[in-house]
C-alpha atoms as a PDB file:
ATOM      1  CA  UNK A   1     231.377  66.420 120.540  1.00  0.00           C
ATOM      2  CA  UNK A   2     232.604  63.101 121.664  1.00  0.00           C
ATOM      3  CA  UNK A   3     234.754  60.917 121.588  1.00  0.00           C
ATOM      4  CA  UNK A   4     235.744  56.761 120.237  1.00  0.00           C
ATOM      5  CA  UNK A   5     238.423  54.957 119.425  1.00  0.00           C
ATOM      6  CA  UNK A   6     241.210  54.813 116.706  1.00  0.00           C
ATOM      7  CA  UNK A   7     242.843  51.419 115.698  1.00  0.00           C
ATOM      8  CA  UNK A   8     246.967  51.508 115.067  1.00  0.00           C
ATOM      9  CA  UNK A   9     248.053  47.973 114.818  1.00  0.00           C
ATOM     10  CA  UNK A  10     246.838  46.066 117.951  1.00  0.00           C
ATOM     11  CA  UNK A  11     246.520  49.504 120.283  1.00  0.00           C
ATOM     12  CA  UNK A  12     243.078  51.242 120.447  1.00  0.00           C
ATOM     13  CA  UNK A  13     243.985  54.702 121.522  1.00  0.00           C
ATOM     14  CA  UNK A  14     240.856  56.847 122.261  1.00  0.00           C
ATOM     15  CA  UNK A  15     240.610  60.333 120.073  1.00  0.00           C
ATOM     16  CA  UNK A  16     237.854  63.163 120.908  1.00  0.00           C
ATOM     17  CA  UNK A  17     236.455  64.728 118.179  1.00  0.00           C
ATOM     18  CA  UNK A  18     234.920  68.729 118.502  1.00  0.00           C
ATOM     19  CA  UNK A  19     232.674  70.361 115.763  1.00  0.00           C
ATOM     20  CA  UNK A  20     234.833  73.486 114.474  1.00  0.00           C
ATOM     21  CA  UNK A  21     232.979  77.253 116.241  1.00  0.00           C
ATOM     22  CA  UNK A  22     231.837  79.044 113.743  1.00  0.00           C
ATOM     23  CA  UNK A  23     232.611  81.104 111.580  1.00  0.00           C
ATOM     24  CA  UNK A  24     235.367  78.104 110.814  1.00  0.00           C
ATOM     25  CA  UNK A  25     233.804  75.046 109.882  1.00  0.00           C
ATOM     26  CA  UNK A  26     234.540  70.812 109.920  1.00  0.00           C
ATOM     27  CA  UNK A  27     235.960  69.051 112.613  1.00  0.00           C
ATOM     28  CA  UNK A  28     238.937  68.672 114.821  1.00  0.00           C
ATOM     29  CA  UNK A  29     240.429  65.864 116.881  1.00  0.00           C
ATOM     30  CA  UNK A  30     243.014  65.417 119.475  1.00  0.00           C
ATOM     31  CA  UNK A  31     244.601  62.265 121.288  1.00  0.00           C
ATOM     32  CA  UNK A  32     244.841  62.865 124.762  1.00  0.00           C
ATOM     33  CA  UNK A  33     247.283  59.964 125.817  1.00  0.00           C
ATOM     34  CA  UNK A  34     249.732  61.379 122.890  1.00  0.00           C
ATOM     35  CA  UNK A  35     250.687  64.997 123.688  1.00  0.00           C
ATOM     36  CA  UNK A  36     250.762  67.374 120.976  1.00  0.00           C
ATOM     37  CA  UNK A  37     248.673  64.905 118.313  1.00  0.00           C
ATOM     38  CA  UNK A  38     246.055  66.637 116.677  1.00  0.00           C
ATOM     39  CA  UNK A  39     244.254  67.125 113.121  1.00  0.00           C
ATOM     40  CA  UNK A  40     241.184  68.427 111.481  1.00  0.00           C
ATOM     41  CA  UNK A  41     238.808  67.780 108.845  1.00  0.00           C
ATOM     42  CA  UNK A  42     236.142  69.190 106.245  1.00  0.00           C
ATOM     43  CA  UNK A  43     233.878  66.536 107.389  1.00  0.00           C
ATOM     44  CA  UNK A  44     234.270  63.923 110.397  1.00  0.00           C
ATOM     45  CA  UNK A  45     234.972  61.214 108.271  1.00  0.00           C
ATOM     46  CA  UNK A  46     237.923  63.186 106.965  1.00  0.00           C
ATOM     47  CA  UNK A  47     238.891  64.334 110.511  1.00  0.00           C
ATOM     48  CA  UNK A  48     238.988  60.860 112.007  1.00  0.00           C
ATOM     49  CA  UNK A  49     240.966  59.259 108.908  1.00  0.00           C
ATOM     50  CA  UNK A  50     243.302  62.290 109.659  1.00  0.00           C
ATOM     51  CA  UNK A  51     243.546  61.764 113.267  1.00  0.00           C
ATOM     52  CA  UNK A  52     244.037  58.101 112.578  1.00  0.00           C
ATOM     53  CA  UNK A  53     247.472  58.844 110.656  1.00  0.00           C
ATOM     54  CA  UNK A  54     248.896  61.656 112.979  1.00  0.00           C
ATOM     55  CA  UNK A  55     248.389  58.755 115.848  1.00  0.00           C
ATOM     56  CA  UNK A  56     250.561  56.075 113.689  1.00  0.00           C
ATOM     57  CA  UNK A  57     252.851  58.791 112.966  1.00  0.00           C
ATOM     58  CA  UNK A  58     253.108  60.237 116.413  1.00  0.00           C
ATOM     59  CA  UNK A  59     253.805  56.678 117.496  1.00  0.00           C
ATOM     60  CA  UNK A  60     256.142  55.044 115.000  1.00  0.00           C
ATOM     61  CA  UNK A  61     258.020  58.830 115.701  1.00  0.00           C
ATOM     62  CA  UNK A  62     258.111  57.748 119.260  1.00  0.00           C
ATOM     63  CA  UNK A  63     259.339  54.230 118.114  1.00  0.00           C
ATOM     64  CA  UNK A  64     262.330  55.529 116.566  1.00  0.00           C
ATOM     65  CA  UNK A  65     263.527  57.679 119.489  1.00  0.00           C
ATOM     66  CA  UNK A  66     263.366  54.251 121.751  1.00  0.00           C
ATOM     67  CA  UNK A  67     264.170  51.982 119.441  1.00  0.00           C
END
């Protein structure tokens, strides 16, 4: 479908976003640069605010391991 970017703090970390195959419906999103972070939604608003906090969580996760 496409993708943009997501804001975390200062980062913009670019999300793609792919219209669910039927017979599901909504919206799912994945972060390539953060393995394993992905999310849907009923509608792509939903789906990108979703996406938006499994990237902060993903990263402050990653924080904590380095940190």
């Amino acid at each position: 479908m496409g993708g943009c970017g997501i804001i975390s703090g200062m980062a913009e970390i670019k999300a793609i976003f792919h219209k669910c195959e039927p017979p599901e419906t909504g919206y799912w999103a994945e972060v390539p640069s953060l393995p394993g972070c992905v999310s849907e939604g009923a509608t792509l608003e939903e789906c990108k605010a979703m996406i938006r906090d499994a990237a902060e969580g993903w990263l402050e996760s990653a924080w904590e391991l380095v940190g």
